[in-house]
N, C-alpha and C. Protein backbone atom coordinates (compact mmCIF):
# COMPACT_ATOMS: atom_id res chain seq x y z
N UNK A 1 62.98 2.21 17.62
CA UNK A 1 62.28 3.30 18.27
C UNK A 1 61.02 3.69 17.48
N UNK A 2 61.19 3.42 15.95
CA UNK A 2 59.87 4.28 15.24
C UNK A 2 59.03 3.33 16.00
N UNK A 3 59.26 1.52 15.78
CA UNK A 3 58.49 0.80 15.86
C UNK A 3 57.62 1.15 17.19
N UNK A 4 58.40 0.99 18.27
CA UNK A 4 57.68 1.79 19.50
C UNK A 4 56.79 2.38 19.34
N UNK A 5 57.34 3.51 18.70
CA UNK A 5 56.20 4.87 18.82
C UNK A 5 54.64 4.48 18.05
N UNK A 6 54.96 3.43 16.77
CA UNK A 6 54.10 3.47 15.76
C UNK A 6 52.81 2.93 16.62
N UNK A 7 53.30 1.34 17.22
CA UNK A 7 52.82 0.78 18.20
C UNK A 7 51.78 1.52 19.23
N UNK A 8 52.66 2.38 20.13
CA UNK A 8 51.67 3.65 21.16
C UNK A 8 50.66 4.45 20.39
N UNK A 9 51.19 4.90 19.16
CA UNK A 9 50.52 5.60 18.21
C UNK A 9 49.01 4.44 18.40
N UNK A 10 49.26 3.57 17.38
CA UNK A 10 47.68 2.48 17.43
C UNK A 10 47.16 1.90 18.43
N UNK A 11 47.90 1.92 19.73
CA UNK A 11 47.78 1.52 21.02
C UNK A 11 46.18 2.33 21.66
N UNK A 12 46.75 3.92 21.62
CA UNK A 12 46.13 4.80 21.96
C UNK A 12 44.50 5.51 21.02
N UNK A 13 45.23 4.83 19.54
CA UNK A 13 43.90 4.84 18.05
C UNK A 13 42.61 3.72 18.89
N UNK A 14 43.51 3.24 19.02
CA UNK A 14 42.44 1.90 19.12
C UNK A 14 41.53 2.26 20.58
N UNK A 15 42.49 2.53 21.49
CA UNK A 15 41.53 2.79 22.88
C UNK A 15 40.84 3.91 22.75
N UNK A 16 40.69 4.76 21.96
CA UNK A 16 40.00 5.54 22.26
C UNK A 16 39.18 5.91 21.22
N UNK A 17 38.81 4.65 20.15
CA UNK A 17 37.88 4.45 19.37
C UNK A 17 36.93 3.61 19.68
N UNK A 18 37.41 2.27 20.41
CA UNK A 18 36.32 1.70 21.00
C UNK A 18 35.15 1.93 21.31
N UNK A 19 33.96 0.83 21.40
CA UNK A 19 33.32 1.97 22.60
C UNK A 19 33.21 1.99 23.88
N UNK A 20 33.14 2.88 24.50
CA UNK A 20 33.07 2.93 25.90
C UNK A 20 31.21 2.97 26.37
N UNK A 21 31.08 2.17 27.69
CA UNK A 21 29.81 2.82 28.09
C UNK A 21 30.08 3.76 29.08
N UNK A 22 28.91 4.52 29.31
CA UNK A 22 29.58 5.86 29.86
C UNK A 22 28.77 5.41 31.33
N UNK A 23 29.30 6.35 32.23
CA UNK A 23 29.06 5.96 33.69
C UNK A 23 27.61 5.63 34.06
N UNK A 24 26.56 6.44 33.13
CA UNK A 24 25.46 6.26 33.66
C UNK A 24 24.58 4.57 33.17
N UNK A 25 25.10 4.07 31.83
CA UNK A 25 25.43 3.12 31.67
C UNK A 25 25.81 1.87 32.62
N UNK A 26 26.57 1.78 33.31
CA UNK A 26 27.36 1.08 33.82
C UNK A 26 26.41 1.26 35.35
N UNK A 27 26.48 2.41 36.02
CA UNK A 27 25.42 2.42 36.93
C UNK A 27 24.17 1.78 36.92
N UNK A 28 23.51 1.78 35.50
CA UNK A 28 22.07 1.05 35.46
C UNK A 28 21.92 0.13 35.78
N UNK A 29 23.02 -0.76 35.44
CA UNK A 29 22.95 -2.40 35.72
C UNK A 29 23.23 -2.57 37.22
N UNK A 30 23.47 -1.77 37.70
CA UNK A 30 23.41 -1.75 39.51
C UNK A 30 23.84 -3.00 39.76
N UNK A 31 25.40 -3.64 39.42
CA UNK A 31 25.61 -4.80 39.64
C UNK A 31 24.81 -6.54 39.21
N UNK A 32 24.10 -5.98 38.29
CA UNK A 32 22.63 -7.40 38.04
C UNK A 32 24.07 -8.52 37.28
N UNK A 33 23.83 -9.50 37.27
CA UNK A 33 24.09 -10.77 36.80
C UNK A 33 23.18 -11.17 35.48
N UNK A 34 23.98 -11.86 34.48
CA UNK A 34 23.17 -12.06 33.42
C UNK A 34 21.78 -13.44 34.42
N UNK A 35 20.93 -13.31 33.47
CA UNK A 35 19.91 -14.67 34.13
C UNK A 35 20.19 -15.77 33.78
N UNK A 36 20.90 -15.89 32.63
CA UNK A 36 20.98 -17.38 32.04
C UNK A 36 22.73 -17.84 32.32
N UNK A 37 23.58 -17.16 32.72
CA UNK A 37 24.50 -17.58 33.28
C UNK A 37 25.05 -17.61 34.45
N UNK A 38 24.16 -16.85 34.97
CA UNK A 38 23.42 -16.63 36.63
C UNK A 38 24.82 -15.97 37.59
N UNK A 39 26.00 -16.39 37.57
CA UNK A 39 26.99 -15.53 38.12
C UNK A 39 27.76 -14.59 37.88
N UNK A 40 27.91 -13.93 36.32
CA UNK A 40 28.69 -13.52 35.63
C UNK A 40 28.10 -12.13 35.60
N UNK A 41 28.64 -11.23 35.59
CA UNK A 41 28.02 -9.60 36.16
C UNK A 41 27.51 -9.45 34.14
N UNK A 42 26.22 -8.72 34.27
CA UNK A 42 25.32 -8.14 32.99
C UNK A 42 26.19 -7.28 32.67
N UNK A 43 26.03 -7.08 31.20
CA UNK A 43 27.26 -5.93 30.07
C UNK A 43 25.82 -5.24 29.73
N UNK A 44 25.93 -3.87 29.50
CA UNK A 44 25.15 -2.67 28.99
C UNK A 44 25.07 -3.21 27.54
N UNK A 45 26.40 -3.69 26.87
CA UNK A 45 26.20 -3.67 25.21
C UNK A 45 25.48 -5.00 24.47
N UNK A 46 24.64 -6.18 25.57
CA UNK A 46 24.66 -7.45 25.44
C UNK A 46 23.32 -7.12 26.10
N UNK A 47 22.01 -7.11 25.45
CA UNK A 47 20.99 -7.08 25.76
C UNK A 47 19.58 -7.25 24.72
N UNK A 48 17.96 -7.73 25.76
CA UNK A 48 17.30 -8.08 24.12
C UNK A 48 16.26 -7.62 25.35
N UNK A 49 15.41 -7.44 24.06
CA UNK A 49 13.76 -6.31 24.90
C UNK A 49 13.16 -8.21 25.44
N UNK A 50 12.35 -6.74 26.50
CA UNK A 50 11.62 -8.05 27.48
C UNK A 50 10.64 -7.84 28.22
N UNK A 51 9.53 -7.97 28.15
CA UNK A 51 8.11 -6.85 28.89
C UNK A 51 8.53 -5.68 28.59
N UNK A 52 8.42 -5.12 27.61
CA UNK A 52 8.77 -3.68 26.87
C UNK A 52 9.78 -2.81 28.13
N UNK A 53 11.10 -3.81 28.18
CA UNK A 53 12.12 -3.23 28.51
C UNK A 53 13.20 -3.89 27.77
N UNK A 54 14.41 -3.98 28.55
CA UNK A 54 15.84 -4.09 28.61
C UNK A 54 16.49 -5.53 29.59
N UNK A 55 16.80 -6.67 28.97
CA UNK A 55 17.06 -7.42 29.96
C UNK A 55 19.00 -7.55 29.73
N UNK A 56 19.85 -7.36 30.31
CA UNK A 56 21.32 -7.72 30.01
C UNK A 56 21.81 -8.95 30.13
N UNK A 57 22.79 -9.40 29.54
CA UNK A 57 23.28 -10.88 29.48
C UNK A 57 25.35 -10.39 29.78
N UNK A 58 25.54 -11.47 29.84
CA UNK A 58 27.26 -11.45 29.90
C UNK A 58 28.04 -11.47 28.54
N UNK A 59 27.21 -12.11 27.95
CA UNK A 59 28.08 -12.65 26.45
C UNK A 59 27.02 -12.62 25.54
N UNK A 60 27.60 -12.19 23.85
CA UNK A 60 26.95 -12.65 23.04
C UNK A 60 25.83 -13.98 22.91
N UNK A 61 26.50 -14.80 23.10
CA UNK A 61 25.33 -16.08 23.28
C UNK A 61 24.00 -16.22 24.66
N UNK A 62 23.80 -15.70 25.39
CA UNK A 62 23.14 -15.36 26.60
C UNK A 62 21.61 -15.35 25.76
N UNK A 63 21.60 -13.70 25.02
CA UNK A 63 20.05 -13.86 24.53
C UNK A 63 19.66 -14.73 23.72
N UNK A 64 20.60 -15.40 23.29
CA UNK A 64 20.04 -16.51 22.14
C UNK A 64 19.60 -18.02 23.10
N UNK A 65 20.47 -18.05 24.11
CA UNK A 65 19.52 -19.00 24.82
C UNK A 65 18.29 -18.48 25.38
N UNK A 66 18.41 -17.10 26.05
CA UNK A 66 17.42 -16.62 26.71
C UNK A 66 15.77 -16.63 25.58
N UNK A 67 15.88 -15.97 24.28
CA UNK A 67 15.19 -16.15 23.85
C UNK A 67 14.44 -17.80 23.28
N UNK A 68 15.28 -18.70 23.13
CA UNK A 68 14.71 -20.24 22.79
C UNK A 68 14.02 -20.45 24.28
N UNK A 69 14.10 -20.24 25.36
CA UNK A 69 13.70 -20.59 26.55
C UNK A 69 13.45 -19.66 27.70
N UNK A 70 12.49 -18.57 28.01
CA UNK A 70 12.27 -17.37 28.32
C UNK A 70 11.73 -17.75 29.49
N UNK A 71 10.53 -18.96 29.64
CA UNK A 71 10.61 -19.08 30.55
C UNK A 71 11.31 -19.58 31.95
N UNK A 72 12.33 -20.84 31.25
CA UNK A 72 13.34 -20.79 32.02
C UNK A 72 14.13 -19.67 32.92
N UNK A 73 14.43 -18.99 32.15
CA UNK A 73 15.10 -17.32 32.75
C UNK A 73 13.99 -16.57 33.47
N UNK A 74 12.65 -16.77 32.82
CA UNK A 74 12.20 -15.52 33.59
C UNK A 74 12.27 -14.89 34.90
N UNK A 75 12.12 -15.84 36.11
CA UNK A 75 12.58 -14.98 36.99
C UNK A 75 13.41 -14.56 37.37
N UNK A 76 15.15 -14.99 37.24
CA UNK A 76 16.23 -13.99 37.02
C UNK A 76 16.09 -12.60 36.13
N UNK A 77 15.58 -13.02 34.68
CA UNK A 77 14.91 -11.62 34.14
C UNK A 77 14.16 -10.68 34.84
N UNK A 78 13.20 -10.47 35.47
CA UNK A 78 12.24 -9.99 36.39
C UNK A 78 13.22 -9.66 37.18
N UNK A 79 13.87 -10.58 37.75
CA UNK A 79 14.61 -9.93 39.34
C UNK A 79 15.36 -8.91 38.30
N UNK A 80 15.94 -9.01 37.33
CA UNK A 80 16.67 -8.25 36.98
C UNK A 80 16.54 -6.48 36.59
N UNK A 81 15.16 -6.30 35.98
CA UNK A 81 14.04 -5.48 35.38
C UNK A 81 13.87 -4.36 36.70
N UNK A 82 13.63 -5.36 38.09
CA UNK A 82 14.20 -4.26 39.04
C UNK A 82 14.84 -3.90 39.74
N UNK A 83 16.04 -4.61 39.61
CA UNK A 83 17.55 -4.42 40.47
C UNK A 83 18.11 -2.95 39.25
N UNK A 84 17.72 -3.27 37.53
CA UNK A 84 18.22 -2.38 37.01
C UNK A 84 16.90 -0.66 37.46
N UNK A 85 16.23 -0.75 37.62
CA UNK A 85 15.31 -0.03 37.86
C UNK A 85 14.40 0.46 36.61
N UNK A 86 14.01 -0.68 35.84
CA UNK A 86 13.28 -0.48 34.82
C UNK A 86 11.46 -0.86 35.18
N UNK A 87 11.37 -1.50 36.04
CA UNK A 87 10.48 -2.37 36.86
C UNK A 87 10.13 -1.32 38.41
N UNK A 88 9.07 -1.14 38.46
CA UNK A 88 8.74 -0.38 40.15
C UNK A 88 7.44 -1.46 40.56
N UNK A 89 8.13 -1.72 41.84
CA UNK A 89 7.00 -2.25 42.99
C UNK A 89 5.68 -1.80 42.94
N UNK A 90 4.56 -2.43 43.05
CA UNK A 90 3.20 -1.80 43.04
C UNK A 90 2.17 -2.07 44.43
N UNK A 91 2.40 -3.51 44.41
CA UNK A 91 1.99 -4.36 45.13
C UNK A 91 2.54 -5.43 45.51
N UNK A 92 1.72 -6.42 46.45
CA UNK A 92 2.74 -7.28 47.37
C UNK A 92 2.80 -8.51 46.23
N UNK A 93 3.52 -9.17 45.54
CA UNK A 93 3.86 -10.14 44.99
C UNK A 93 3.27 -11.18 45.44
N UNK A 94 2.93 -11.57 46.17
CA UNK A 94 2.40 -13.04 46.56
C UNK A 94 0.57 -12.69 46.61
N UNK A 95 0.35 -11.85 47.41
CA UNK A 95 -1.34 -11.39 47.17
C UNK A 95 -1.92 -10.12 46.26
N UNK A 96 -0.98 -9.16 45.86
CA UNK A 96 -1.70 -8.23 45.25
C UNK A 96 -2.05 -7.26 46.03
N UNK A 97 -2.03 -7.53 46.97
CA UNK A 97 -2.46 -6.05 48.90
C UNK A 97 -1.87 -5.00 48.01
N UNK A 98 -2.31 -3.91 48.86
CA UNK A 98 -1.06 -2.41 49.40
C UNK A 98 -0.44 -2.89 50.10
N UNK A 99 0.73 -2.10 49.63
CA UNK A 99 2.28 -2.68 50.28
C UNK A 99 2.06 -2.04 51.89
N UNK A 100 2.57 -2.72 52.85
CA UNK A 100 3.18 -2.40 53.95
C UNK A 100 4.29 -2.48 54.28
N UNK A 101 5.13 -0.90 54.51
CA UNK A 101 6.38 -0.28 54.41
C UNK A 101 7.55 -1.01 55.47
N UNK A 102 6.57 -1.45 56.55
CA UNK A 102 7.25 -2.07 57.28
C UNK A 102 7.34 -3.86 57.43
N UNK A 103 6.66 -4.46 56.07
CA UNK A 103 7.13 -5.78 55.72
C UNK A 103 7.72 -5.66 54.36
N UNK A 104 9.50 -5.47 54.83
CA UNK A 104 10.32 -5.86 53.53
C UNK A 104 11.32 -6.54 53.54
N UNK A 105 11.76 -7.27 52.77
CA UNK A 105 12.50 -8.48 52.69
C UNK A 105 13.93 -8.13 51.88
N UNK A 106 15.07 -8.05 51.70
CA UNK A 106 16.05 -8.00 51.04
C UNK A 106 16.26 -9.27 49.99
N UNK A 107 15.94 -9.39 48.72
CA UNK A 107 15.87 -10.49 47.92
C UNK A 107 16.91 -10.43 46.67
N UNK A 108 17.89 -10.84 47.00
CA UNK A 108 19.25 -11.14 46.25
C UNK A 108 19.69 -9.33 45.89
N UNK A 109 19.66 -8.73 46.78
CA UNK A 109 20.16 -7.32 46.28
C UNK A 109 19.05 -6.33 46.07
N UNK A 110 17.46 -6.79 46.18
CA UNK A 110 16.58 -5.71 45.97
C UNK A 110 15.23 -5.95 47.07
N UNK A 111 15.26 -4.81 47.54
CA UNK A 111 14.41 -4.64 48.78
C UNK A 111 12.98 -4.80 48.32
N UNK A 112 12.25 -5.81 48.66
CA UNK A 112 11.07 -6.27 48.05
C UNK A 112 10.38 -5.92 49.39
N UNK A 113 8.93 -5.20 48.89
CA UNK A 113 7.87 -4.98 49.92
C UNK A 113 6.67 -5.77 50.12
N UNK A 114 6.02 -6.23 50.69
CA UNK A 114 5.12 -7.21 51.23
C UNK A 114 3.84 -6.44 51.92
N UNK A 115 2.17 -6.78 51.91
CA UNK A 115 1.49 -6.31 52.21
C UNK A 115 1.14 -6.39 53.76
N UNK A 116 1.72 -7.59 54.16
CA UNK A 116 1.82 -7.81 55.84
C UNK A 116 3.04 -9.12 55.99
N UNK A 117 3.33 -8.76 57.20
CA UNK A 117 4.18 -9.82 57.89
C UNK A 117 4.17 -11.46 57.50
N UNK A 118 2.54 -11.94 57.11
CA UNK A 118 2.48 -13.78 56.78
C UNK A 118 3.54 -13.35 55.30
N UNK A 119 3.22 -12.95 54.16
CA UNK A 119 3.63 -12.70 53.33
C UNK A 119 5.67 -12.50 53.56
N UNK A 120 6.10 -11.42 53.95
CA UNK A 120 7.09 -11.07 54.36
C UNK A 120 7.47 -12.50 55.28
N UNK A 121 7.05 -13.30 55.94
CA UNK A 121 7.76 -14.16 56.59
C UNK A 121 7.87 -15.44 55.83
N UNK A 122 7.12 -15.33 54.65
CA UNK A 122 6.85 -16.86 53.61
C UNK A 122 8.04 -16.87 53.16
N UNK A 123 8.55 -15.59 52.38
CA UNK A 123 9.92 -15.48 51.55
C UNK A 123 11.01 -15.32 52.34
N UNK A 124 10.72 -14.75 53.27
CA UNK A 124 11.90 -14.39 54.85
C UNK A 124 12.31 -16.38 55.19
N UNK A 125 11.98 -16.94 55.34
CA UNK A 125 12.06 -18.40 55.43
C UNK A 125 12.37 -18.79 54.22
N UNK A 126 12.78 -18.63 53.05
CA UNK A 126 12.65 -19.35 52.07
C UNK A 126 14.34 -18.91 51.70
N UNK A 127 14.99 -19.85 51.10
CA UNK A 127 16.17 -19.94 50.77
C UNK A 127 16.76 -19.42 49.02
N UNK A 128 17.51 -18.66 48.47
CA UNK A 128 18.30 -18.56 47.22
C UNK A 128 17.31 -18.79 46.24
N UNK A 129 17.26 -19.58 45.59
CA UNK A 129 16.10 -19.56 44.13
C UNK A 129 14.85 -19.37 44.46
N UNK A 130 14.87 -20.41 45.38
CA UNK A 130 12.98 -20.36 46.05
C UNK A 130 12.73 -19.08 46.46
N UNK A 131 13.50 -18.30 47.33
CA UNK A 131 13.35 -16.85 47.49
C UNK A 131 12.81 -16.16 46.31
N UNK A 132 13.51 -15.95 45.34
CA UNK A 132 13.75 -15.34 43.93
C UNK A 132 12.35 -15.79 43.57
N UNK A 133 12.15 -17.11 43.31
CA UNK A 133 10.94 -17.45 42.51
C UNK A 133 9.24 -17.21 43.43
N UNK A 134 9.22 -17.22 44.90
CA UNK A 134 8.31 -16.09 45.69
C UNK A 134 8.00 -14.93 45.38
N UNK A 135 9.05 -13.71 45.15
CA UNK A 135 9.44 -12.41 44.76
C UNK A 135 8.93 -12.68 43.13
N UNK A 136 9.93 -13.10 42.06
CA UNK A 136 9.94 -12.56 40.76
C UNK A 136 9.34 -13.26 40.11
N UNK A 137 8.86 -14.87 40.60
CA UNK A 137 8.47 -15.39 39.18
C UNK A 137 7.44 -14.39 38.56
N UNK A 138 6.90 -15.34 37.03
CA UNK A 138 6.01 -14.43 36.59
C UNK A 138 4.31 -13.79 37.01
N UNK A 139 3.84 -15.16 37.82
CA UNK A 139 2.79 -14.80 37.98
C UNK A 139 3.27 -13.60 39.13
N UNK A 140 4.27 -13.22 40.49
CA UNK A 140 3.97 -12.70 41.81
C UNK A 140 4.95 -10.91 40.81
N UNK A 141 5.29 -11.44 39.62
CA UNK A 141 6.19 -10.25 39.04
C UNK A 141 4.45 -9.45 38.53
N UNK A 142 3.63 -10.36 37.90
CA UNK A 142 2.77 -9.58 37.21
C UNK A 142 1.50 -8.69 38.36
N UNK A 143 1.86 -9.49 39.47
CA UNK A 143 0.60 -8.99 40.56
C UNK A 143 1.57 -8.12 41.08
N UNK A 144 2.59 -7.79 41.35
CA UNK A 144 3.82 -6.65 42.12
C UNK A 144 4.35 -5.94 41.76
N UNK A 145 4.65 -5.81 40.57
CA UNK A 145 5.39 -4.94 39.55
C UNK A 145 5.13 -4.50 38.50
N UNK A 146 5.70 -3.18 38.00
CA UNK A 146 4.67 -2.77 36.83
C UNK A 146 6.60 -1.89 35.97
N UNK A 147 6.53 -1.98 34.96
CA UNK A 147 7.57 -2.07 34.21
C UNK A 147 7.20 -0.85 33.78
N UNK A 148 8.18 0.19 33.87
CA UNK A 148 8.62 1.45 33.69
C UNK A 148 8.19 2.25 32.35
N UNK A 149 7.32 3.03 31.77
CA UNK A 149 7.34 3.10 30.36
C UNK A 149 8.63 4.13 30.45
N UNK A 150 9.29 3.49 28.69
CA UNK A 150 10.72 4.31 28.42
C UNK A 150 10.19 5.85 27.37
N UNK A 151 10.88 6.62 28.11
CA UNK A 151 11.26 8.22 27.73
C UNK A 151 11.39 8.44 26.57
C-alpha cells in the first residue's frame, strides 16, 4: 500500500511539474504541420526564428534539418507564418495588385486573397504542393505578405 501511494505521490510530482503549454499556446499553431515532416501536427516547444518570426517543427530534429536546407522548407514555412498568424496578407501573391475580396482561394487551411479572378483561377486549378508553392513560395510570400512585428 505505501508503495502505491509513494508511486501516486510522484505520479502527480511529476505531472504537474512538467511543462505545460497553455491554451493560448496551443491555439497559435492553429493546427499547422511541421514543414519538414510535412504531416505531423507543429509543437509550440520545438521551434527556430525565421523572417523575424517563429517557425514550429514536430520533433527535436526538424530545425536542424530545416536550418541545413531552408530553402527546401520554405514554402511550408511561409504557409506556416500564416496559418499561425504571424504573417498578414498585403497583396496578391502572384502580381503584387490590391487584393480583391472577392478572389479568394482556400490554400491548405488558409484563405489566400488574389487581386482578380486570372490570378485566383491560376491557383484554383492547381493541385496540393503546386498550390502551396503559387501562394507561399518565397518570391509570391515576399510580394503578398508582410510578417507581423513581435510585441
Amino acid at each position: 500500500m505505501k508503495t502505491n501511494a509513494t508511486l501516486l505521490v510522484l505520479a502527480l510530482a511529476a505531472a504537474l511539474t512538467l511543462p505545460r503549454l497553455t491554451a493560448e499556446e496551443k491555439d497559435k499553431l492553429n493546427g499547422a504541420k511541421c514543414p519538414v515532416a510535412g504531416t505531423k501536427a507543429a509543437k509550440a516547444d520545438q521551434s527556430a526564428d525565421y523572417r523575424g518570426a517563429k517557425v514550429y517543427f514536430c520533433c527535436g530534429g526538424c530545425p536542424e534539418a530545416f536550418a541545413k536546407d531552408k530553402a527546401k522548407y520554405a514554402t511550408k514555412a511561409n504557409h506556416q507564418l500564416v496559418q499561425t498568424s504571424q504573417a498578414k496578407q498585403e497583396k496578391c501573391p502572384l502580381s503584387g495588385g490590391d487584393l480583391n475580396k472577392d478572389a479568394t482561394v482556400d490554400v491548405a487551411g488558409v484563405k489566400v486573397t488574389f487581386c482578380c479572378n486570372n490570378c485566383k483561377g491560376k491557383v484554383e486549378k492547381a493541385e496540393g504542393d503546386e498550390k502551396l508553392e503559387l501562394a507561399f513560395a518565397d518570391k509570391a510570400f515576399d510580394k503578398g505578405f508582410k510578417v507581423e512585428k513581435k510585441k
